[in-house]
Protein backbone atom coordinates (compact mmCIF):
# COMPACT_ATOMS: atom_id res chain seq x y z
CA UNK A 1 -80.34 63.80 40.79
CA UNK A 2 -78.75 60.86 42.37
CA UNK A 3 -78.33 57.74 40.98
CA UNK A 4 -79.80 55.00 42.52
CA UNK A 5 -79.78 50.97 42.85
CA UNK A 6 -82.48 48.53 44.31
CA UNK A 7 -82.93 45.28 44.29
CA UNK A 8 -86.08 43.09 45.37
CA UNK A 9 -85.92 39.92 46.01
CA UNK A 10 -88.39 36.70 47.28
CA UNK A 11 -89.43 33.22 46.48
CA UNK A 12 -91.86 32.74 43.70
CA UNK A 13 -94.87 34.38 44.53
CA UNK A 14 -94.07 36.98 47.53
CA UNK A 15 -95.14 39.62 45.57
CA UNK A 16 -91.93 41.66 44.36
CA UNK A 17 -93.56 42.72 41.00
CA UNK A 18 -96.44 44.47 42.45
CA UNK A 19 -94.06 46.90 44.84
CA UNK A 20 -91.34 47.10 42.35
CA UNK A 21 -94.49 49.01 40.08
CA UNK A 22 -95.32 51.39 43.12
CA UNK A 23 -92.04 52.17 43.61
CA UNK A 24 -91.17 52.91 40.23
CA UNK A 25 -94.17 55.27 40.53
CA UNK A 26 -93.31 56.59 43.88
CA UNK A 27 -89.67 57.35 42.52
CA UNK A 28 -90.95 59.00 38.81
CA UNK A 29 -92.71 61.31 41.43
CA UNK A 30 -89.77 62.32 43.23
CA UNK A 31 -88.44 63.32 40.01
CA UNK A 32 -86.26 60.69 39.38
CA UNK A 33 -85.69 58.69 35.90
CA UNK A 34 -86.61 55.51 36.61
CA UNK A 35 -85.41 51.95 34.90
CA UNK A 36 -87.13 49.13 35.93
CA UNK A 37 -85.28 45.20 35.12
CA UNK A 38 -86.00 41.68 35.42
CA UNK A 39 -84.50 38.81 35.67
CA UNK A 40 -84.24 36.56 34.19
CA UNK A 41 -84.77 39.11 31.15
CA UNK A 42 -86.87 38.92 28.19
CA UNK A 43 -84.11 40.83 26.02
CA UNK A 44 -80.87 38.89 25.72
CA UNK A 45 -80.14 34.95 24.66
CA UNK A 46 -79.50 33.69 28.06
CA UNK A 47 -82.67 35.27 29.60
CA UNK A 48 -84.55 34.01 26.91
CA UNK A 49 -83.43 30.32 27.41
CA UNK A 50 -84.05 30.21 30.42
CA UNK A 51 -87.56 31.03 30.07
CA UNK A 52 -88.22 28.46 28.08
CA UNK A 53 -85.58 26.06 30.08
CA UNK A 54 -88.42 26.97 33.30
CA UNK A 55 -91.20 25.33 31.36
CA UNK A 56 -89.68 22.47 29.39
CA UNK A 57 -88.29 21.16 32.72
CA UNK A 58 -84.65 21.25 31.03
CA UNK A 59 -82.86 22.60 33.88
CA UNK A 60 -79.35 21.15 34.66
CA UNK A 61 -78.57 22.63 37.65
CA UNK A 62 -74.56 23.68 36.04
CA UNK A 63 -76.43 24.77 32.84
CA UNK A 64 -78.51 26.79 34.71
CA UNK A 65 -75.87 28.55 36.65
CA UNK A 66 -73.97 29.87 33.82
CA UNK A 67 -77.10 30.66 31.82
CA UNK A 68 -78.37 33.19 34.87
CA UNK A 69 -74.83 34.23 35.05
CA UNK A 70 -74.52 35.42 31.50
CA UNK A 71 -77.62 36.77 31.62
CA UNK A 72 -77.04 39.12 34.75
CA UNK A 73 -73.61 39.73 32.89
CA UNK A 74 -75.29 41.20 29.73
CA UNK A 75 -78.44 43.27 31.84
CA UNK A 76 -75.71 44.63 34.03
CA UNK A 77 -73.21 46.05 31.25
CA UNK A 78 -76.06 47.02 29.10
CA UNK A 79 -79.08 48.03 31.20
CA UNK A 80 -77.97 48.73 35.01
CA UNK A 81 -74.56 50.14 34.63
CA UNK A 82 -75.47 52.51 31.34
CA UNK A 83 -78.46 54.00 33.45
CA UNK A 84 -76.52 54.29 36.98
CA UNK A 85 -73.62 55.98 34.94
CA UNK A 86 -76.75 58.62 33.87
CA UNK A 87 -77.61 59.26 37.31
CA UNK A 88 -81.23 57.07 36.89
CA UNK A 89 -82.70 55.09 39.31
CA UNK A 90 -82.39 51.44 38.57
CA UNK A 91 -85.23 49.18 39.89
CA UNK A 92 -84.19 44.94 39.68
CA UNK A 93 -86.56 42.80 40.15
CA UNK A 94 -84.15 39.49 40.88
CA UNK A 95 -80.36 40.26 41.03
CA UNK A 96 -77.55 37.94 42.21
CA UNK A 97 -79.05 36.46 45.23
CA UNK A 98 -81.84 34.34 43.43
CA UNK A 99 -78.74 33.17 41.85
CA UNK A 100 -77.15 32.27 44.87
CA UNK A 101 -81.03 31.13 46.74
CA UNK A 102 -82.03 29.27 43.53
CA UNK A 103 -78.96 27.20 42.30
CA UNK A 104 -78.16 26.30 45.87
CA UNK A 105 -81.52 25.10 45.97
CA UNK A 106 -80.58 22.54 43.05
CA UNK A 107 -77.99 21.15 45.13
CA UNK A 108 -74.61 23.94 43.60
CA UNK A 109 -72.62 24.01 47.00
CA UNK A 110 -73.36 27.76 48.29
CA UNK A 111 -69.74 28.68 48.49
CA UNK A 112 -69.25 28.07 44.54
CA UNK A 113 -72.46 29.78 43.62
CA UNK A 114 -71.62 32.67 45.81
CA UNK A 115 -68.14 32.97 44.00
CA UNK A 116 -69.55 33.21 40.52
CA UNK A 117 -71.94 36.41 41.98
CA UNK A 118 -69.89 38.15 43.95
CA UNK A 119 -68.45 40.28 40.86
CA UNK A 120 -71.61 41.77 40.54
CA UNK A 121 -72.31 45.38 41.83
CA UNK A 122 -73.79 46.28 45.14
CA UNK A 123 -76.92 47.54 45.58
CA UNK A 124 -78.03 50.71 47.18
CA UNK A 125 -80.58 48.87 49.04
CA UNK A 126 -81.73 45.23 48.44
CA UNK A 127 -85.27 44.57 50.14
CA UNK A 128 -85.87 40.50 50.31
CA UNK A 129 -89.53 39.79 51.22
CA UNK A 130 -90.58 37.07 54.00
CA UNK A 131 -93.17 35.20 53.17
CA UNK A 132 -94.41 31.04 54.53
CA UNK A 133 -93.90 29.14 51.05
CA UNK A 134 -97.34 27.54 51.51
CA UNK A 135 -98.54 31.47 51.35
CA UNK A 136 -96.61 32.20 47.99
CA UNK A 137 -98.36 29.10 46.71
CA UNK A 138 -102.04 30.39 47.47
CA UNK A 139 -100.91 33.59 45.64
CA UNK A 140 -99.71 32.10 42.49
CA UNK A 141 -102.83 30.09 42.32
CA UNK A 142 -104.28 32.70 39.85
CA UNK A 143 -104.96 30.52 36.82
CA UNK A 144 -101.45 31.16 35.14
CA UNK A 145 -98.96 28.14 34.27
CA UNK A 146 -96.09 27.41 36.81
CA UNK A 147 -92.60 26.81 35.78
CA UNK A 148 -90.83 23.55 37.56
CA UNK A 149 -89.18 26.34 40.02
CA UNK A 150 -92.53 27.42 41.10
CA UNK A 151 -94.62 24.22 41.43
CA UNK A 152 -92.17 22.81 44.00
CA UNK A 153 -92.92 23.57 47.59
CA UNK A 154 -89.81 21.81 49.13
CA UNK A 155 -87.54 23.52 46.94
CA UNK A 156 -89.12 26.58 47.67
CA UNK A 157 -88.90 26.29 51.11
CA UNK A 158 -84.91 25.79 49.87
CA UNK A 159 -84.71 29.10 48.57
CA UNK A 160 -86.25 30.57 51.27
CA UNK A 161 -83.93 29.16 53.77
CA UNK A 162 -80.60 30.39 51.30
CA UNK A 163 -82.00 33.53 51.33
CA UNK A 164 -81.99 33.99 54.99
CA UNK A 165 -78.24 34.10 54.73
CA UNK A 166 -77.27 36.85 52.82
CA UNK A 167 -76.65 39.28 55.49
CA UNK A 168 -74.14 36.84 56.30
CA UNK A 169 -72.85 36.47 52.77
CA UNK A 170 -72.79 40.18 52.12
CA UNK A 171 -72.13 41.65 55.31
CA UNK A 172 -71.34 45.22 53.84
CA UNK A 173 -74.85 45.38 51.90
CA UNK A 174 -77.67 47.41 52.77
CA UNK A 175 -80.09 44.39 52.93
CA UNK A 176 -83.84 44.84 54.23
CA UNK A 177 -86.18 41.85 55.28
CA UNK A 178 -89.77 42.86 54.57
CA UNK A 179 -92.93 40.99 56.37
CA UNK A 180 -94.65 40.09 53.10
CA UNK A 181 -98.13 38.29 54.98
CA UNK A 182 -98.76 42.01 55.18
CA UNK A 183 -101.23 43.80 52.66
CA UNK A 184 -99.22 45.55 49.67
CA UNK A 185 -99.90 49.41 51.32
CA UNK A 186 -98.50 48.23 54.35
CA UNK A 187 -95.36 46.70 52.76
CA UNK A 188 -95.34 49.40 50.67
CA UNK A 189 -95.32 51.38 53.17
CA UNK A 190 -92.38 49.82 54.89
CA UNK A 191 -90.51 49.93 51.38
CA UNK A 192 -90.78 53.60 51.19
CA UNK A 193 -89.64 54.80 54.19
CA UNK A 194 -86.29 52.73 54.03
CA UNK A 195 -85.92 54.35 50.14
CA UNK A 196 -86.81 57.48 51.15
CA UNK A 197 -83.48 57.34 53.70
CA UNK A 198 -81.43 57.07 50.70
CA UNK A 199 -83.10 60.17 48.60
């Protein structure tokens, strides 16, 4: 079976999660073995300070940085590379470019953010959802408590703009915009037929 590597990225509240499930799904059909990540994780120490860094408002824009870098370090030598090297297919839900979309955001000059990511592997295909801030909003109104990331529309709307440049950062990547106002069959829809190129 071939191995397999994709990446979905968005600003808070685009709806990555909910496609990364029906993809997992869609894959475990097609026979593959599938291994599903997030980040930042739940597993290692850096993941797990950041966490609570996102909801004590402790977030030192150089602190933060090397925490999400340390993180992606550990999830890629322990979870992405391990299951790639077994032929599975690897499912992230946030790689490198929130990184490079977030800290930017905090006011890390692009070009230095970019340098600390770009030793990460390259994705098979990375799919980074489209979607009007205000609109991400309205969908993380659901009752849950927002981290300082999440409750701030103009630094959304930061992210957002970063993230429109990483065709231009990574001009040899397979990167996909998807029209998230959509409903999730129809962007699901769009998501499979770009994977299903690759299988």
């Amino acid at each position: 079976m071939k191995k397999l590597f994709i990446v979905f990225e968005s600003a808070d509240g685009a709806g990555t999660t909910t496609q990364v499930s029906k993809l997992a799904k869609h894959l475990f059909n097609k026979k593959f073995h599938v291994v599903k990540t997030r980040e930042p994780s739940y597993i290692f120490p850096a993941g797990i300070e950041i966490r609570k860094r996102l909801f004590t408002g402790e977030l030192n824009k150089e602190d933060m940085l090397r925490l999400y870098t340390e993180d992606r370090k550990e999830n890629t030598e322990k979870v992405i590379k391990p299951a790639l090297e077994n032929n599975m297919a690897v499912i992230a839900d946030r790689y490198k470019y929130s990184t490079i979309a977030y800290q930017t955001a905090q006011g890390i000059p692009l070009e230095r953010v970019f340098e600390t990511q770009k030793q990460f592997p390259s994705p098979d295909i990375t799919f980074i959802f489209e979607l009007h801030p205000d609109k991400c909003q309205e969908r993380m109104n659901t009752g849950r408590e927002k981290d300082e990331f999440e409750k701030d529309i103009e630094f959304q709307k930061k992210v957002k703009e970063t993230y429109y440049k990483m065709s231009e950062l990574f001009p040899d990547e397979n990167i996909i915009f998807i029209d998230a106002s959509k409903t999730v069959e129809e962007i699901f829809e769009d998501i499979k037929k770009e994977v299903d190129k690759l299988i």
